[in-house]
N, C-alpha and C. Protein backbone atom coordinates (compact mmCIF):
# COMPACT_ATOMS: atom_id res chain seq x y z
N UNK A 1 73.90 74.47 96.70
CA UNK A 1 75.34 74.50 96.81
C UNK A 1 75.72 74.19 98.25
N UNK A 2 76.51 73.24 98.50
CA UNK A 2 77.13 73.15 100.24
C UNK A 2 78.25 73.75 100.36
N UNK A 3 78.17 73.64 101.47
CA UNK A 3 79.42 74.96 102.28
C UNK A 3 80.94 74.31 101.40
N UNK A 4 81.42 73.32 101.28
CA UNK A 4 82.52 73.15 100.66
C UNK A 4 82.07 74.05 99.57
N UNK A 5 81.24 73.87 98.53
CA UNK A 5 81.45 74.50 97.11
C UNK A 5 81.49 76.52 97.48
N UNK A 6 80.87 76.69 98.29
CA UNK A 6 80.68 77.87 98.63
C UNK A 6 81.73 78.20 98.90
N UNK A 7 82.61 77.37 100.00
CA UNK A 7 83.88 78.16 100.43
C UNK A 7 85.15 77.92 99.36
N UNK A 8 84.99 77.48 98.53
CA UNK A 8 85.85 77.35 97.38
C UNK A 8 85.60 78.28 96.19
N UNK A 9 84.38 79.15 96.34
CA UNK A 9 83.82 79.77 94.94
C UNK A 9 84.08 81.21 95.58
N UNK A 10 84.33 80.99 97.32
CA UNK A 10 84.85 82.35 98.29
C UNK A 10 86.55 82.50 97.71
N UNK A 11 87.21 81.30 97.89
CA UNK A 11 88.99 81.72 97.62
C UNK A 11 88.88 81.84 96.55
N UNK A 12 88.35 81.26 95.46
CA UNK A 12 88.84 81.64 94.01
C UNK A 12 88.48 83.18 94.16
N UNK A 13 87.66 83.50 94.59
CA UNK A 13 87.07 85.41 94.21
C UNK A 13 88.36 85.99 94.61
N UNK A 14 88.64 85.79 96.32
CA UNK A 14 90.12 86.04 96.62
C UNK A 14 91.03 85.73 96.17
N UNK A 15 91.60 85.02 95.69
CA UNK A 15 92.67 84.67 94.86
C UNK A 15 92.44 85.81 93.86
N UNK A 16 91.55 85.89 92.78
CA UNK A 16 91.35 86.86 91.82
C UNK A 16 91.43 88.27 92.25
N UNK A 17 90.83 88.51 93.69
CA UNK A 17 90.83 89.83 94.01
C UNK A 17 92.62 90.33 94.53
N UNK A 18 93.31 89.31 95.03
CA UNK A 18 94.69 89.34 95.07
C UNK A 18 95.64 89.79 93.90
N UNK A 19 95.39 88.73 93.21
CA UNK A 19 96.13 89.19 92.05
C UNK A 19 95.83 89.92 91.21
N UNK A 20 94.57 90.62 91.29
CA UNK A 20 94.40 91.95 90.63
C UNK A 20 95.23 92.97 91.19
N UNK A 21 95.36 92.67 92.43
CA UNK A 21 96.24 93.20 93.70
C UNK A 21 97.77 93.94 92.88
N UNK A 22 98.02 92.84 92.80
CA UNK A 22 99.28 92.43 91.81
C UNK A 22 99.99 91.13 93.11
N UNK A 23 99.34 90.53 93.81
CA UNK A 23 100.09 89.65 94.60
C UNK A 23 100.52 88.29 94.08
N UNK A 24 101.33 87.74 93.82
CA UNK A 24 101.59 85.99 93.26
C UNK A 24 101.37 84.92 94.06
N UNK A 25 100.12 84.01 93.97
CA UNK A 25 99.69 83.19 94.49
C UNK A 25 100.63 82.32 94.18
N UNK A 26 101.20 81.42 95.68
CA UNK A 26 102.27 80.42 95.80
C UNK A 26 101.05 79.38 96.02
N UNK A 27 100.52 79.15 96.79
CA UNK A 27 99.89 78.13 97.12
C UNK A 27 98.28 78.11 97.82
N UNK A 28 97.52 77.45 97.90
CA UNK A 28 96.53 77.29 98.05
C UNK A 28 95.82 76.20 99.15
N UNK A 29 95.35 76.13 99.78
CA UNK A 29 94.69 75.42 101.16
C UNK A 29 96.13 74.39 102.04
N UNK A 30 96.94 75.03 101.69
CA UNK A 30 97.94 74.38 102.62
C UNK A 30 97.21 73.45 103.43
N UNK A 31 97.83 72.38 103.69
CA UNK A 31 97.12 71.64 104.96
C UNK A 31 98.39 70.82 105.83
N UNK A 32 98.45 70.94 107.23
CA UNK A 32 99.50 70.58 107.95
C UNK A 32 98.43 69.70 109.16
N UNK A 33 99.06 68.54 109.71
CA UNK A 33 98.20 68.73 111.01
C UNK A 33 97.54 69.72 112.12
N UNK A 34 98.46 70.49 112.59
CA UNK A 34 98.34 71.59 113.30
C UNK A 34 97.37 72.44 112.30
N UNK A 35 97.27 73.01 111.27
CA UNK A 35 96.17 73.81 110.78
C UNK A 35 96.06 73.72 109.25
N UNK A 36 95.65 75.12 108.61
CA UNK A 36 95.14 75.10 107.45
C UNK A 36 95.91 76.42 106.85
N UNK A 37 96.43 77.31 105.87
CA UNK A 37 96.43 78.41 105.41
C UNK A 37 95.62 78.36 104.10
N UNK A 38 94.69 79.18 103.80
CA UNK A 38 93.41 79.49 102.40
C UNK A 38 94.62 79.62 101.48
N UNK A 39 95.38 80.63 101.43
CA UNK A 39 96.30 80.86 100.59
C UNK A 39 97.60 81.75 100.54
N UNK A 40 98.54 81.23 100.02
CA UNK A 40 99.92 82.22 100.14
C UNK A 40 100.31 82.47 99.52
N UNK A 41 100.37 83.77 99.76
CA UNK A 41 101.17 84.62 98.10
C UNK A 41 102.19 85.39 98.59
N UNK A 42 102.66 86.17 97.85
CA UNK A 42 103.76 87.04 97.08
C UNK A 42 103.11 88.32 97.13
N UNK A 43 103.44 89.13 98.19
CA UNK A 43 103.09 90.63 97.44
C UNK A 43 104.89 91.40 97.64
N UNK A 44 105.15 91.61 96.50
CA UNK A 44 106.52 91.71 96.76
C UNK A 44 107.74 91.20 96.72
N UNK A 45 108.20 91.89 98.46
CA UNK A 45 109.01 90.76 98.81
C UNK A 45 108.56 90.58 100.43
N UNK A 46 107.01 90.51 100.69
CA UNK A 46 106.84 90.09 101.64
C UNK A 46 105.78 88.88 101.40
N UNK A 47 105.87 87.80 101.72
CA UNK A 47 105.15 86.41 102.06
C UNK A 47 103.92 86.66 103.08
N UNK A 48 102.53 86.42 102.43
CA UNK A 48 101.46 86.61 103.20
C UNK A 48 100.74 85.13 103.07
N UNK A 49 100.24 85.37 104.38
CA UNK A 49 99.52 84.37 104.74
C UNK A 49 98.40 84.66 104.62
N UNK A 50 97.34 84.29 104.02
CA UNK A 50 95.86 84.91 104.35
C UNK A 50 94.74 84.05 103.93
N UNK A 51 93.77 84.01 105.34
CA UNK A 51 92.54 83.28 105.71
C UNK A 51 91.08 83.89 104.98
N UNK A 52 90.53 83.22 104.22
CA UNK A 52 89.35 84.05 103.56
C UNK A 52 88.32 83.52 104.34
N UNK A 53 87.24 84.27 104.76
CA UNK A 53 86.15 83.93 105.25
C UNK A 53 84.90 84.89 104.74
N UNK A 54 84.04 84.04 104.51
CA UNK A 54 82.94 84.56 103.37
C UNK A 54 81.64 84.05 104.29
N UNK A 55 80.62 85.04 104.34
CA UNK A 55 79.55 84.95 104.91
C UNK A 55 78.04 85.78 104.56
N UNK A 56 77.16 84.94 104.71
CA UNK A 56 76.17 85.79 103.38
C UNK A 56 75.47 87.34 104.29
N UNK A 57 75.72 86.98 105.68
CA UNK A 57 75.26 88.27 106.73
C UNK A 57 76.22 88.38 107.19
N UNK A 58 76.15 89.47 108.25
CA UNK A 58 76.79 89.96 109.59
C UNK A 58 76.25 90.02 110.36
N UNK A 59 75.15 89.00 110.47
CA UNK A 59 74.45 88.25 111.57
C UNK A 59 75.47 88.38 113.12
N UNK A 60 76.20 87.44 112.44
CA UNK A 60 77.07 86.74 113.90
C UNK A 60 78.42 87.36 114.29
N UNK A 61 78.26 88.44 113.69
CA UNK A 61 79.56 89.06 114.16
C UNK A 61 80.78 89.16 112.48
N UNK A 62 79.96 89.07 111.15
CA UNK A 62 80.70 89.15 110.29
C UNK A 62 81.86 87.85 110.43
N UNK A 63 82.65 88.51 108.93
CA UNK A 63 83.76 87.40 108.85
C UNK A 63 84.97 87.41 109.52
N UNK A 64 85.50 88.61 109.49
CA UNK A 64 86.58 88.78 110.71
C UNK A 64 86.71 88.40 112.04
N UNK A 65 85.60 88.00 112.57
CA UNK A 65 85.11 87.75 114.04
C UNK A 65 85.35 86.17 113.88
N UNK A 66 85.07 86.03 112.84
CA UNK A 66 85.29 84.29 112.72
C UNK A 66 87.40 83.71 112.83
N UNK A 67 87.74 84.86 112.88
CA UNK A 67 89.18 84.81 112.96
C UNK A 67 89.17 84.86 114.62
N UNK A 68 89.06 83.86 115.23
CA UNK A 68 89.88 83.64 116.72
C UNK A 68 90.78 83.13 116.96
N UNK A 69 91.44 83.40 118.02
CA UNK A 69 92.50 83.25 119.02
C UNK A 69 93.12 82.04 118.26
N UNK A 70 92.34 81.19 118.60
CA UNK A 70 92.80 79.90 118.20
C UNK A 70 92.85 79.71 116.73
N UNK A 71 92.15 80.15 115.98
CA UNK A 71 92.70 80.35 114.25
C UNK A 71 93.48 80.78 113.98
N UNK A 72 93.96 81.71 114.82
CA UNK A 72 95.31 82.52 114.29
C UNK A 72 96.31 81.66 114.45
N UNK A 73 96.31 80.60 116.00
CA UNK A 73 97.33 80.22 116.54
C UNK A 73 97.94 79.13 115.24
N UNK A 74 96.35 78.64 114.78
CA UNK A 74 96.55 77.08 113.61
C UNK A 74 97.55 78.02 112.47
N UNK A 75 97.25 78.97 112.01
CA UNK A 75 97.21 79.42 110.77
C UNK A 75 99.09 79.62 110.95
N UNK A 76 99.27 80.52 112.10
CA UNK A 76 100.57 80.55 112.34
C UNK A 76 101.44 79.41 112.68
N UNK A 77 101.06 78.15 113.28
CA UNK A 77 101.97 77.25 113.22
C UNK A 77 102.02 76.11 111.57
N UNK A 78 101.09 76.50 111.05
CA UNK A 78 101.09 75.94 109.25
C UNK A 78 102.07 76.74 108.69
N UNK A 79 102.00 78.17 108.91
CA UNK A 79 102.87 79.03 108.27
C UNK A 79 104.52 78.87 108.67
N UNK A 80 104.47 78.40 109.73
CA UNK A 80 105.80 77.99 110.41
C UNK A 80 106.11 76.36 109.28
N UNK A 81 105.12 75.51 109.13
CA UNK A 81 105.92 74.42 108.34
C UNK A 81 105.99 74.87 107.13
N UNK A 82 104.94 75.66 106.84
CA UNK A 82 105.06 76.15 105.21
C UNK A 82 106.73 76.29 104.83
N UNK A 83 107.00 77.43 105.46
CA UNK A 83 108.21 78.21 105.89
C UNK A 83 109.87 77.45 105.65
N UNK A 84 109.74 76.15 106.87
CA UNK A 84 110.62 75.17 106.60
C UNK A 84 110.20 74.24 105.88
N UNK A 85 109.50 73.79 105.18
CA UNK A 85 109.17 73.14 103.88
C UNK A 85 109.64 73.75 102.31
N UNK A 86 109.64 74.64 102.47
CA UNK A 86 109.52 75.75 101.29
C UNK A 86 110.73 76.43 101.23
N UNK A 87 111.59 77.24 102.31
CA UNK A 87 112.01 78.18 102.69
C UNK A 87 112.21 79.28 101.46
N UNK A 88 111.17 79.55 100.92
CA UNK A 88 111.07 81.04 100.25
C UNK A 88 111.90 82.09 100.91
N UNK A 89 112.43 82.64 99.63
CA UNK A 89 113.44 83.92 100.12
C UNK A 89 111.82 85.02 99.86
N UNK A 90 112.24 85.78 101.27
CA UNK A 90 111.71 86.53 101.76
C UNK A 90 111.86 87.91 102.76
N UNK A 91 111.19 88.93 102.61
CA UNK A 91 111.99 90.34 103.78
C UNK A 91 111.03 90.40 104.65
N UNK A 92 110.08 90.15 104.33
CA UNK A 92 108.89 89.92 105.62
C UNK A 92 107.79 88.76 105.63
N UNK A 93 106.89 88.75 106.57
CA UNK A 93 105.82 87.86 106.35
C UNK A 93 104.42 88.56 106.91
N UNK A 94 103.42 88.37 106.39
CA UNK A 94 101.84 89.55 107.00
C UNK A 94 101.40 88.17 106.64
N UNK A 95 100.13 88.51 108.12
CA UNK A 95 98.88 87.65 108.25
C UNK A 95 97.55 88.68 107.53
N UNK A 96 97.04 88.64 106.74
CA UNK A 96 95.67 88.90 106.47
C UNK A 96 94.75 88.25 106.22
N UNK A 97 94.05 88.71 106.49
CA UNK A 97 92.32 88.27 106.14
C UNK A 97 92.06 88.61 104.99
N UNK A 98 90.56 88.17 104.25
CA UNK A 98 89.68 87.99 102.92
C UNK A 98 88.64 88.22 103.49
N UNK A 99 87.87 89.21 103.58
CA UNK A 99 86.51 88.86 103.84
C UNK A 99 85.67 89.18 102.88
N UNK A 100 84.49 88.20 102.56
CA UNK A 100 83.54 88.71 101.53
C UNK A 100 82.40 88.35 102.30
N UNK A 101 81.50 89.74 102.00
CA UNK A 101 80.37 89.60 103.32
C UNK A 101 79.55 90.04 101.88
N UNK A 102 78.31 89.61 101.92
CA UNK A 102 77.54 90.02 100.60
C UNK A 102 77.62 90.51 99.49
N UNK A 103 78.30 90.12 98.70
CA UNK A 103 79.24 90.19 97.66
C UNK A 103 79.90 91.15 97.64
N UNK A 104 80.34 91.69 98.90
CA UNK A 104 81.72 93.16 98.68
C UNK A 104 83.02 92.01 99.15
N UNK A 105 84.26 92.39 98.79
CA UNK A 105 85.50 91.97 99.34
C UNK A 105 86.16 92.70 100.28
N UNK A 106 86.39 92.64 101.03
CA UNK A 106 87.70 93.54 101.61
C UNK A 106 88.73 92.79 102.75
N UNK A 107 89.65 93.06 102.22
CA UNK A 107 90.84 92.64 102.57
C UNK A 107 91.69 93.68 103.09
N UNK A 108 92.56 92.87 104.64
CA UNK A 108 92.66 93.37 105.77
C UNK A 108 94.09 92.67 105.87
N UNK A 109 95.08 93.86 105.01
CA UNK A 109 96.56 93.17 105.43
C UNK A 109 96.71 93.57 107.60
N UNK A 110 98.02 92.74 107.47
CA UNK A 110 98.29 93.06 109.02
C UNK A 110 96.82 92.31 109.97
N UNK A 111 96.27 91.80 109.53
CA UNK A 111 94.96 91.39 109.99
C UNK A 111 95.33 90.79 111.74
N UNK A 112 96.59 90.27 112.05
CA UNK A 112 96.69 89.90 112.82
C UNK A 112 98.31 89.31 113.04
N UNK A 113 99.18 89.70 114.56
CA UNK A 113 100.49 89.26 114.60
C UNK A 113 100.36 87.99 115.04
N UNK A 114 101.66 86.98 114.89
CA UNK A 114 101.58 85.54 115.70
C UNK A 114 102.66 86.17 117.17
N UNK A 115 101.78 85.17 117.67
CA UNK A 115 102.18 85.53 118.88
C UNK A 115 103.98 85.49 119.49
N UNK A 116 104.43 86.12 120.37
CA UNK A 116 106.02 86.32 120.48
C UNK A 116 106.52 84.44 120.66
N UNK A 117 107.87 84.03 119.99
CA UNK A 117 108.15 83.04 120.30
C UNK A 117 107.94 82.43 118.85
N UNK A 118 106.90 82.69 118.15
CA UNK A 118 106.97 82.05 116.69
C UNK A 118 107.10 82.91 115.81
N UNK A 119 108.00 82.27 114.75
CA UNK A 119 108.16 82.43 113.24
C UNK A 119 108.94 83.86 113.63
């Protein structure tokens, strides 16, 4: 299996583990120049953004660690076109994470703010 099929057999789990959640998946691998969002849903009436990252150890610092500076920055300026592309009525917006580290899930609302000045 290569890393594309892998990281696609990672969001579907998330996606499923979401909406067991009870969250409503809007959309899926967004793609903008500036970045990427895994997937956006509905929990509510708050609009989440959230990055899944799946890794078979915690070798290297796990999956959360794979969320840097600069991922956040991509993820938040996608979420900014999402936003005016879309403009979903909405009362808030949360960044979380997906992580699946050896077949456990856990998911990490609030995972991370965008920085002051956006969105």
């Amino acid at each position: 299996m290569n890393t594309c099929q892998s990281g696609a057999l990672g969001e579907d789990a998330a996606c499923q583990y979401l909406q067991h959640k009870g969250f409503c998946i809007l959309a899926r691998n967004y793609r903008q120049p500036c970045g990427e969002i895994d997937i956006i849903a509905r929990d509510g009436k708050t609009l989440v953004f959230a990055e899944v990252k799946k890794r078979a150890s915690g070798a290297f610092g796990g999956p959360l660690a794979a969320v840097t500076g600069a991922k956040q920055r991509k993820i938040t300026l996608a979420a900014e076109c999402y936003i005016k592309e879309n403009t979903p009525k909405f009362d808030s917006i949360r960044f979380d994470v997906v992580c699946l580290l050896a077949g456990q899930i856990t998911h990490i609302p609030n995972a991370f703010s965008p920085r002051r000045g956006t969105l």
